[in-house]
PDB file of N, CA and C in Angstrom:
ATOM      1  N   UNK A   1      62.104 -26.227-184.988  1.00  0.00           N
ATOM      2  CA  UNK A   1      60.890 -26.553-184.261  1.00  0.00           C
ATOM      3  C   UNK A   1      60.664 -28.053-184.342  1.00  0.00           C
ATOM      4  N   UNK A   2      60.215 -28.781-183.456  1.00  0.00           N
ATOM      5  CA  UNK A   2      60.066 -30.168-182.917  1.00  0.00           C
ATOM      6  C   UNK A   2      58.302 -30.618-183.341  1.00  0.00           C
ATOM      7  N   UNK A   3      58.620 -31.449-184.290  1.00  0.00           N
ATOM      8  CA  UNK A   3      57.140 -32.055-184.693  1.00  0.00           C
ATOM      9  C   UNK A   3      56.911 -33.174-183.973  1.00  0.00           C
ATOM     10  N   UNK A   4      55.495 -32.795-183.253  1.00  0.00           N
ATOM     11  CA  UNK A   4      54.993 -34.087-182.610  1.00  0.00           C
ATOM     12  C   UNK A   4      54.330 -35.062-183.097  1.00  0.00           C
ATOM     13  N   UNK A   5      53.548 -34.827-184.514  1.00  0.00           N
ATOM     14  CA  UNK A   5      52.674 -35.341-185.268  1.00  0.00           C
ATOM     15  C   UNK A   5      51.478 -35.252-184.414  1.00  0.00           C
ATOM     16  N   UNK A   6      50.636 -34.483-183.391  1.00  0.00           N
ATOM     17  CA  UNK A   6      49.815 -34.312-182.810  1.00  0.00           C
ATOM     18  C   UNK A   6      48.653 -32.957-183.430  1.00  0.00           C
ATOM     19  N   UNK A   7      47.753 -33.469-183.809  1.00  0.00           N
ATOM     20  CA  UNK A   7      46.405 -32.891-184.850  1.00  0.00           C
ATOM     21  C   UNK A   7      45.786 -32.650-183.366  1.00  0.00           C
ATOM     22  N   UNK A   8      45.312 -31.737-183.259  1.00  0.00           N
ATOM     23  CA  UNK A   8      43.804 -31.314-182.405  1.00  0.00           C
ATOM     24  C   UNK A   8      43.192 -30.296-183.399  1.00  0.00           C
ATOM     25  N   UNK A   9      42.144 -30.714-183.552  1.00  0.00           N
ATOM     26  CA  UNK A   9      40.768 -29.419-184.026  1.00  0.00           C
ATOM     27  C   UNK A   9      40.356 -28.448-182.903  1.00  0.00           C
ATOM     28  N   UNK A  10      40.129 -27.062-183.525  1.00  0.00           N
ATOM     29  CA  UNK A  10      39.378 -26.038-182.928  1.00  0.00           C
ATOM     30  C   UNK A  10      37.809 -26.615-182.590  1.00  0.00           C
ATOM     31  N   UNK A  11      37.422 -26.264-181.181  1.00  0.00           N
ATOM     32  CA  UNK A  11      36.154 -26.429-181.269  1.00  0.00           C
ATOM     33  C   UNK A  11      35.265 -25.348-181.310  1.00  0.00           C
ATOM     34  N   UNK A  12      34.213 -25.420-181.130  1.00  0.00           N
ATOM     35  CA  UNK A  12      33.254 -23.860-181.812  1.00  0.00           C
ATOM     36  C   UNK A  12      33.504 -22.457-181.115  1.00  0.00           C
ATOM     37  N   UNK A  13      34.464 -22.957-180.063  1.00  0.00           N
ATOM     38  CA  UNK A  13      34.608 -21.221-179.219  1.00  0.00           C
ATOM     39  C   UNK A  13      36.192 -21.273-179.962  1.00  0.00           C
ATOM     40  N   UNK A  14      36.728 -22.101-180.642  1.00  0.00           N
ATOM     41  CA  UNK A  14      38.124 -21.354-181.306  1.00  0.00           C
ATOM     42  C   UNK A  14      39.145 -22.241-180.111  1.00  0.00           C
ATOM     43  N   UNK A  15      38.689 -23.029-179.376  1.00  0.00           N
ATOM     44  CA  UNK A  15      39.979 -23.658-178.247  1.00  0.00           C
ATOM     45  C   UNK A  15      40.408 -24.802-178.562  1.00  0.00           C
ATOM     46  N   UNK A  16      41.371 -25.151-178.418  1.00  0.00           N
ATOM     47  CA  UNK A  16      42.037 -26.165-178.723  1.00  0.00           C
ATOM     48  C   UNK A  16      42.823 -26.890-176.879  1.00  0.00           C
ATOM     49  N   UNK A  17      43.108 -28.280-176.972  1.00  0.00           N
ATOM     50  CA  UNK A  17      43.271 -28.897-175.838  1.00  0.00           C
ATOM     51  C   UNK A  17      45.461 -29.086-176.015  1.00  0.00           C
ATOM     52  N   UNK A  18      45.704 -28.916-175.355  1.00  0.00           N
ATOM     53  CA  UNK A  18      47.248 -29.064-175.349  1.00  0.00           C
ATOM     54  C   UNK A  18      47.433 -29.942-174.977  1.00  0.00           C
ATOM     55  N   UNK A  19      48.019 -31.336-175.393  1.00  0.00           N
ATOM     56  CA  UNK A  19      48.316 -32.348-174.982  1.00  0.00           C
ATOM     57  C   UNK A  19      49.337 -32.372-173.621  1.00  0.00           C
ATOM     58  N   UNK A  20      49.019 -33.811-172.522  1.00  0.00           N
ATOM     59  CA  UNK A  20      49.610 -33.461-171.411  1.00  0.00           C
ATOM     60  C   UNK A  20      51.266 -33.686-171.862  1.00  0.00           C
ATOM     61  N   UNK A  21      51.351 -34.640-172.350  1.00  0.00           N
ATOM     62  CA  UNK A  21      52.783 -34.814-172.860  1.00  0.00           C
ATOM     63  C   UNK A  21      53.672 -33.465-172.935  1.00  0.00           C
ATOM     64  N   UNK A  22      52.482 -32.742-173.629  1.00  0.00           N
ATOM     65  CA  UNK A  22      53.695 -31.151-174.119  1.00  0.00           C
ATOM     66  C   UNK A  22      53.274 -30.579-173.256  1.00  0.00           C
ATOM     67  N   UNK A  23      52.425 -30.318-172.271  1.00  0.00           N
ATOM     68  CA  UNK A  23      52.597 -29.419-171.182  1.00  0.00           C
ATOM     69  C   UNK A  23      53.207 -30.004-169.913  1.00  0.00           C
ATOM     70  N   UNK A  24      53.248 -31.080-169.799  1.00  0.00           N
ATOM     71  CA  UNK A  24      54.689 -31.643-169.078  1.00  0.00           C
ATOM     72  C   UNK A  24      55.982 -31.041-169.427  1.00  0.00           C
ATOM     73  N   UNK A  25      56.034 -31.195-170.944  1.00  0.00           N
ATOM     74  CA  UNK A  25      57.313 -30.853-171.414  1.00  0.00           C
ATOM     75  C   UNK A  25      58.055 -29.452-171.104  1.00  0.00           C
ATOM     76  N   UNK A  26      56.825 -28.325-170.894  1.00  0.00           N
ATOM     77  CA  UNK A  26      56.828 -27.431-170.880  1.00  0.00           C
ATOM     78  C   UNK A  26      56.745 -26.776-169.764  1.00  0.00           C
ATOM     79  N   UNK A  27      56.329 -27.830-168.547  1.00  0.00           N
ATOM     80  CA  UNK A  27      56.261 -27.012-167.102  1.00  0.00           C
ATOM     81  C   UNK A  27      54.878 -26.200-167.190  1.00  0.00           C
ATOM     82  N   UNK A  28      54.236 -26.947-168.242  1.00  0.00           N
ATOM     83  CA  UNK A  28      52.792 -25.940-167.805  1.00  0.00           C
ATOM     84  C   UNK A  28      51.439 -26.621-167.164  1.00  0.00           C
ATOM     85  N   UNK A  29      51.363 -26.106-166.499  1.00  0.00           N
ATOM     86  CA  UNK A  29      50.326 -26.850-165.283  1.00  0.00           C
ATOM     87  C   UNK A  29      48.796 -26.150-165.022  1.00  0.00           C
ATOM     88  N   UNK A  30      47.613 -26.909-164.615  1.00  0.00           N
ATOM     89  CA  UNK A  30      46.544 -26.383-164.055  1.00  0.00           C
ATOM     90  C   UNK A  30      46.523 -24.661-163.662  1.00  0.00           C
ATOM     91  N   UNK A  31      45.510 -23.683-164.518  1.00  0.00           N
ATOM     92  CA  UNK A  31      45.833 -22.573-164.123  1.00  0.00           C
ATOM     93  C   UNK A  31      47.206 -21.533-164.438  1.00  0.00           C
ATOM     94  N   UNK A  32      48.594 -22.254-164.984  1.00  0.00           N
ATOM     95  CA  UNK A  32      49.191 -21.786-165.359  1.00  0.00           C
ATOM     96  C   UNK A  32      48.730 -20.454-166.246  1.00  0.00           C
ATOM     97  N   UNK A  33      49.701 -19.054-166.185  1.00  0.00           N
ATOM     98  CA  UNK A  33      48.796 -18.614-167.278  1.00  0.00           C
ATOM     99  C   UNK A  33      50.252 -18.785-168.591  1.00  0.00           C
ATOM    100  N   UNK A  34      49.735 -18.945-170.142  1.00  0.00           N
ATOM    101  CA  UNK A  34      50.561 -19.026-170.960  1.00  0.00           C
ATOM    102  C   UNK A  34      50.143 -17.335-172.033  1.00  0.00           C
ATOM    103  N   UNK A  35      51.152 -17.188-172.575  1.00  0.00           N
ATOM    104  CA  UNK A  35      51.664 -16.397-173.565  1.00  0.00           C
ATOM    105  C   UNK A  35      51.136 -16.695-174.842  1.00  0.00           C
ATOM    106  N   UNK A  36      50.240 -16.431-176.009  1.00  0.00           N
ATOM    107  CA  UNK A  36      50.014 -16.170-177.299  1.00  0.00           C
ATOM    108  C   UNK A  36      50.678 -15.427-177.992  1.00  0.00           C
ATOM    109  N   UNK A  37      51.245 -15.917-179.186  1.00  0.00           N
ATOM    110  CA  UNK A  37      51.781 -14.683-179.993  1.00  0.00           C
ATOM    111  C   UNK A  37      51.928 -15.323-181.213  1.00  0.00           C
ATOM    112  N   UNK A  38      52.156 -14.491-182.391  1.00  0.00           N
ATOM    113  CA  UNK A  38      52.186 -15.036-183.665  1.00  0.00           C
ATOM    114  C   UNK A  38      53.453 -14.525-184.507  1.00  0.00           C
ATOM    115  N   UNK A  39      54.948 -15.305-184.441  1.00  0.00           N
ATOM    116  CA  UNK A  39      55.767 -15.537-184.684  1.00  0.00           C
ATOM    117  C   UNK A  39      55.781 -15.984-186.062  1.00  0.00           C
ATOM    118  N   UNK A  40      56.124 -14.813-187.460  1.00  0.00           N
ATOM    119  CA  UNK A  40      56.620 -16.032-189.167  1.00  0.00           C
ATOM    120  C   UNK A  40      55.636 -16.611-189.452  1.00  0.00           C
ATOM    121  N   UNK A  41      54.228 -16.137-188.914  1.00  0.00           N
ATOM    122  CA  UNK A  41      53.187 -16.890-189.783  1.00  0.00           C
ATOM    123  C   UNK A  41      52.455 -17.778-188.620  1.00  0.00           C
ATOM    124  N   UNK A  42      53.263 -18.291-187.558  1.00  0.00           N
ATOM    125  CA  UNK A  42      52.758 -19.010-186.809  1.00  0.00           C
ATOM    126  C   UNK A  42      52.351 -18.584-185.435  1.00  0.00           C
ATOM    127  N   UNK A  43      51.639 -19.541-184.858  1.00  0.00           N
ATOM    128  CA  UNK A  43      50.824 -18.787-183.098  1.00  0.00           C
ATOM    129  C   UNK A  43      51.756 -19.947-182.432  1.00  0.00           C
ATOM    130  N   UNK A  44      52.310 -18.909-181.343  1.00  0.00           N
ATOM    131  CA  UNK A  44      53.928 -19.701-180.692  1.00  0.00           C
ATOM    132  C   UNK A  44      52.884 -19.936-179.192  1.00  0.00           C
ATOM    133  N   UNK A  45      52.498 -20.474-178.041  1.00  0.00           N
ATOM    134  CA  UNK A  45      52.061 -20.709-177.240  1.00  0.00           C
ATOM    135  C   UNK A  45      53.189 -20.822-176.296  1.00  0.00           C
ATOM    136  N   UNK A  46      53.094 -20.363-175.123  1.00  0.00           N
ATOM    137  CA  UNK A  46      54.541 -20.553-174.148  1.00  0.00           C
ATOM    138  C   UNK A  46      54.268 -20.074-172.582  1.00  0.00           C
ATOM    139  N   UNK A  47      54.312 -20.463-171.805  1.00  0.00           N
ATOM    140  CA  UNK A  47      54.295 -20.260-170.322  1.00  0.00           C
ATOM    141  C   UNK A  47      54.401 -18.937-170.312  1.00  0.00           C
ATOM    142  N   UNK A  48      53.909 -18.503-169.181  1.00  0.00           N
ATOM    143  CA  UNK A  48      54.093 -16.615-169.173  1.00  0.00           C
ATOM    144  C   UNK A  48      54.928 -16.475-167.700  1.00  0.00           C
ATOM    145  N   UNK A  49      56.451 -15.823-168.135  1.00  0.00           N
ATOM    146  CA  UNK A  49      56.838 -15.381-166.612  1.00  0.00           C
ATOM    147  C   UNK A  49      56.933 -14.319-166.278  1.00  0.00           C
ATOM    148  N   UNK A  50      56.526 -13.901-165.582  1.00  0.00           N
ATOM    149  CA  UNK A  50      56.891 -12.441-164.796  1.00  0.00           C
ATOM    150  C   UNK A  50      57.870 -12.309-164.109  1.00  0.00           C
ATOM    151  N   UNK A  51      58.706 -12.024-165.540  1.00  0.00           N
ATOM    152  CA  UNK A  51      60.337 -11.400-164.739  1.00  0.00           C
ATOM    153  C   UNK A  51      60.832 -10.490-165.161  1.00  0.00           C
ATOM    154  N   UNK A  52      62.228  -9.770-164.378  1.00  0.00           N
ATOM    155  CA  UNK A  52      62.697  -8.768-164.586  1.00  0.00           C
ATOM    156  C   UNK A  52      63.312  -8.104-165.896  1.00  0.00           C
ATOM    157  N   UNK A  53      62.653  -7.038-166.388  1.00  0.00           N
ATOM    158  CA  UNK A  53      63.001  -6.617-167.853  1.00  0.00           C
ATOM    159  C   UNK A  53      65.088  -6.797-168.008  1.00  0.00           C
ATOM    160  N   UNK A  54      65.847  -6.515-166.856  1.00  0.00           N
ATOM    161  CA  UNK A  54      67.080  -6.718-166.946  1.00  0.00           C
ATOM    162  C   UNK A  54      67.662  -8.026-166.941  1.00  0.00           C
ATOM    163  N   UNK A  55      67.530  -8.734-166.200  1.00  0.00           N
ATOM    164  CA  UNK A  55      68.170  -9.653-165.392  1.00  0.00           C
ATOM    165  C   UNK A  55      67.283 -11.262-165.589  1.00  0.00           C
ATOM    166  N   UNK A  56      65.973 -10.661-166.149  1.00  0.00           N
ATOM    167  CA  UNK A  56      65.233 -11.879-166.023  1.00  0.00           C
ATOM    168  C   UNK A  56      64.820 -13.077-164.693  1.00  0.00           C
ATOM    169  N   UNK A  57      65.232 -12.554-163.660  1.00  0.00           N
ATOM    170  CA  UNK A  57      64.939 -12.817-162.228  1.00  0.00           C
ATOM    171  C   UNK A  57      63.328 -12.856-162.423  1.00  0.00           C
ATOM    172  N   UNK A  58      62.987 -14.321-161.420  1.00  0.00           N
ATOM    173  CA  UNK A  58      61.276 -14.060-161.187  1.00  0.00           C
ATOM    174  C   UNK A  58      61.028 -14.034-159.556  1.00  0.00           C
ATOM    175  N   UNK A  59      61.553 -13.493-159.249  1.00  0.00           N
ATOM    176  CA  UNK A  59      61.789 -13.381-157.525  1.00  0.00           C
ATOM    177  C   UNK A  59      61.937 -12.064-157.237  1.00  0.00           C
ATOM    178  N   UNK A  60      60.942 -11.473-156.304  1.00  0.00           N
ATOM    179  CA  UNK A  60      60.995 -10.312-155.446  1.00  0.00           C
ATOM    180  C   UNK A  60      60.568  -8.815-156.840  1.00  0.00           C
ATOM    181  N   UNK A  61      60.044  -9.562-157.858  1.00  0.00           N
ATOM    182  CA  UNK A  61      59.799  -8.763-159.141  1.00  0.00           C
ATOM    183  C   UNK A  61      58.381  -7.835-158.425  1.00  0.00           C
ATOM    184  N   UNK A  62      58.741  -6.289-159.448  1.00  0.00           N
ATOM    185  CA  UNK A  62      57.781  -5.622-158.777  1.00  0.00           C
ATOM    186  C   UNK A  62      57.964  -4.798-159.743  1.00  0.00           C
ATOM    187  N   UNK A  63      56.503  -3.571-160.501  1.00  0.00           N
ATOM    188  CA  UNK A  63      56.321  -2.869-161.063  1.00  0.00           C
ATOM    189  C   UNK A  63      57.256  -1.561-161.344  1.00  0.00           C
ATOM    190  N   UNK A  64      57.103  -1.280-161.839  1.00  0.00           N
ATOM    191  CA  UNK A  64      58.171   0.135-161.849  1.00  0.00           C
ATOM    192  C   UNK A  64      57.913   0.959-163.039  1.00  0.00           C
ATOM    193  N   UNK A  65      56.921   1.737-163.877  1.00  0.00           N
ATOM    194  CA  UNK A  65      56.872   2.598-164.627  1.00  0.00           C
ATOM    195  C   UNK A  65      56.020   1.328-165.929  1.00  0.00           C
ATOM    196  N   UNK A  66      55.402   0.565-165.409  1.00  0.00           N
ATOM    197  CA  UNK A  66      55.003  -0.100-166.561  1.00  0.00           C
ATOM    198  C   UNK A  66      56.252  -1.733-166.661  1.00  0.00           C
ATOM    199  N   UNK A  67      56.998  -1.570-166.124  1.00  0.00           N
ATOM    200  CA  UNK A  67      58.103  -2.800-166.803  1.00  0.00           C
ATOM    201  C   UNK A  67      58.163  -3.596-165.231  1.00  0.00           C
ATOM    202  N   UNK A  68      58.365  -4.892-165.576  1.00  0.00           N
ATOM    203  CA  UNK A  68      58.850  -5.333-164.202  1.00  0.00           C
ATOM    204  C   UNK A  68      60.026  -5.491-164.260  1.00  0.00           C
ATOM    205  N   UNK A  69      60.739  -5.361-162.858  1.00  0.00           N
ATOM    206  CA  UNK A  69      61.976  -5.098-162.647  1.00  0.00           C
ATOM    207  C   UNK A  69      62.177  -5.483-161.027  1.00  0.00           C
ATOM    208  N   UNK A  70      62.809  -6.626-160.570  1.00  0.00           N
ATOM    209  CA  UNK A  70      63.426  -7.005-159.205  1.00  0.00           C
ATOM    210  C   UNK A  70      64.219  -5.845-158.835  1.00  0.00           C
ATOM    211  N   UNK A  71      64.177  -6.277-157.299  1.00  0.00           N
ATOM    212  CA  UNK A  71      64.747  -5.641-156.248  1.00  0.00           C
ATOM    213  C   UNK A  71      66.431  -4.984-156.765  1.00  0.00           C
ATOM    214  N   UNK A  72      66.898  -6.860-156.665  1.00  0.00           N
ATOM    215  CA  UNK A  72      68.360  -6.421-157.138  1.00  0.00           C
ATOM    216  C   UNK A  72      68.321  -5.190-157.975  1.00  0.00           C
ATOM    217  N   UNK A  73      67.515  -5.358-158.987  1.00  0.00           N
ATOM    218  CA  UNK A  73      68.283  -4.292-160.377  1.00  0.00           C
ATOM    219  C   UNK A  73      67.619  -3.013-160.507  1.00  0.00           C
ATOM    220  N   UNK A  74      66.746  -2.905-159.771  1.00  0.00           N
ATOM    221  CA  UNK A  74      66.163  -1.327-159.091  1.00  0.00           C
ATOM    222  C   UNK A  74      67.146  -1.040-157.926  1.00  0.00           C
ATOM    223  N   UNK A  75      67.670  -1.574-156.623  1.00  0.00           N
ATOM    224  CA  UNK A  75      68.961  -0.596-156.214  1.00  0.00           C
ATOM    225  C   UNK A  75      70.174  -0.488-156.733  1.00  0.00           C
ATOM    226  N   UNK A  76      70.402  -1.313-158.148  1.00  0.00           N
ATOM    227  CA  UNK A  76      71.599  -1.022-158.833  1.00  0.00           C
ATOM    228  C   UNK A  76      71.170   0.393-159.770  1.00  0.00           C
ATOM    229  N   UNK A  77      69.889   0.211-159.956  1.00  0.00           N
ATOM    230  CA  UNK A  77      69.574   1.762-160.752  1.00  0.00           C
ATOM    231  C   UNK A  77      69.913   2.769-159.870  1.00  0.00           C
ATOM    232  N   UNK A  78      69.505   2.868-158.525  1.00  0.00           N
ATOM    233  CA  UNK A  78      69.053   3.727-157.781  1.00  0.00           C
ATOM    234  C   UNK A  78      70.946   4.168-157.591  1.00  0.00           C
ATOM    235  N   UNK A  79      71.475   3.410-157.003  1.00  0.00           N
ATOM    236  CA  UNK A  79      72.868   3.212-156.522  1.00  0.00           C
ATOM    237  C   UNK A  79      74.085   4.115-157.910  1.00  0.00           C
ATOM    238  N   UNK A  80      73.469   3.928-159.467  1.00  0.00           N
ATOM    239  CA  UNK A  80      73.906   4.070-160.734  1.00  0.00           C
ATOM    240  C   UNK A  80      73.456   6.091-160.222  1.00  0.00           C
ATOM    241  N   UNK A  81      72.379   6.209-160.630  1.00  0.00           N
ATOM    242  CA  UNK A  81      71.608   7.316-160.146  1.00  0.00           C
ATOM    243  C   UNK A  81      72.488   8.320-159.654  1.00  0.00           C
ATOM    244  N   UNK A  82      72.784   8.073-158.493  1.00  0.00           N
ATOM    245  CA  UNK A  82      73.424   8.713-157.493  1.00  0.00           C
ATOM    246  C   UNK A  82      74.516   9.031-157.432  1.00  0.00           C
ATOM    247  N   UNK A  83      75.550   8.432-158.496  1.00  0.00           N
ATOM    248  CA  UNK A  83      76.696   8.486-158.944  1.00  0.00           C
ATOM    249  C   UNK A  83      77.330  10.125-159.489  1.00  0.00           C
TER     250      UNK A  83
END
């Protein structure tokens, strides 16, 4: 993990400001939505993509039983299926 030496305090609702530097770094922008999670003790912060549980594709992604899953790799199921 990459130390920036960058301190921000919580303010009274618990939020903290992400420096633009690291959300440059990170491709995270106005409205972006990001990912929380607490990784070994620590809260990992990270862009959120909506992509395909197989293939990891974020294009033409669409629901399917709870998981997202693109086009491609739902008619390779379907195509598998039928076999």
């Amino acid at each position: 993990m990459k130390t920036t030496g960058v301190i921000r305090k919580l303010d009274e609702l618990g939020r903290i400001v992400i420096p633009i530097e690291q959300r440059r770094t990170l491709d995270i922008n106005l409205h972006d939505p990001v990912e929380i999670s607490i990784e070994d003790g620590k809260i990992v912060i990270k862009k959120y993509h909506t992509s395909c549980v197989f293939c990891g594709n974020v294009q033409n992604v669409m629901t399917f039983r709870d998981k997202l899953i693109c086009k491609k790799c739902l008619n390779e199921l379907i195509k598998n299926e039928s076999k």
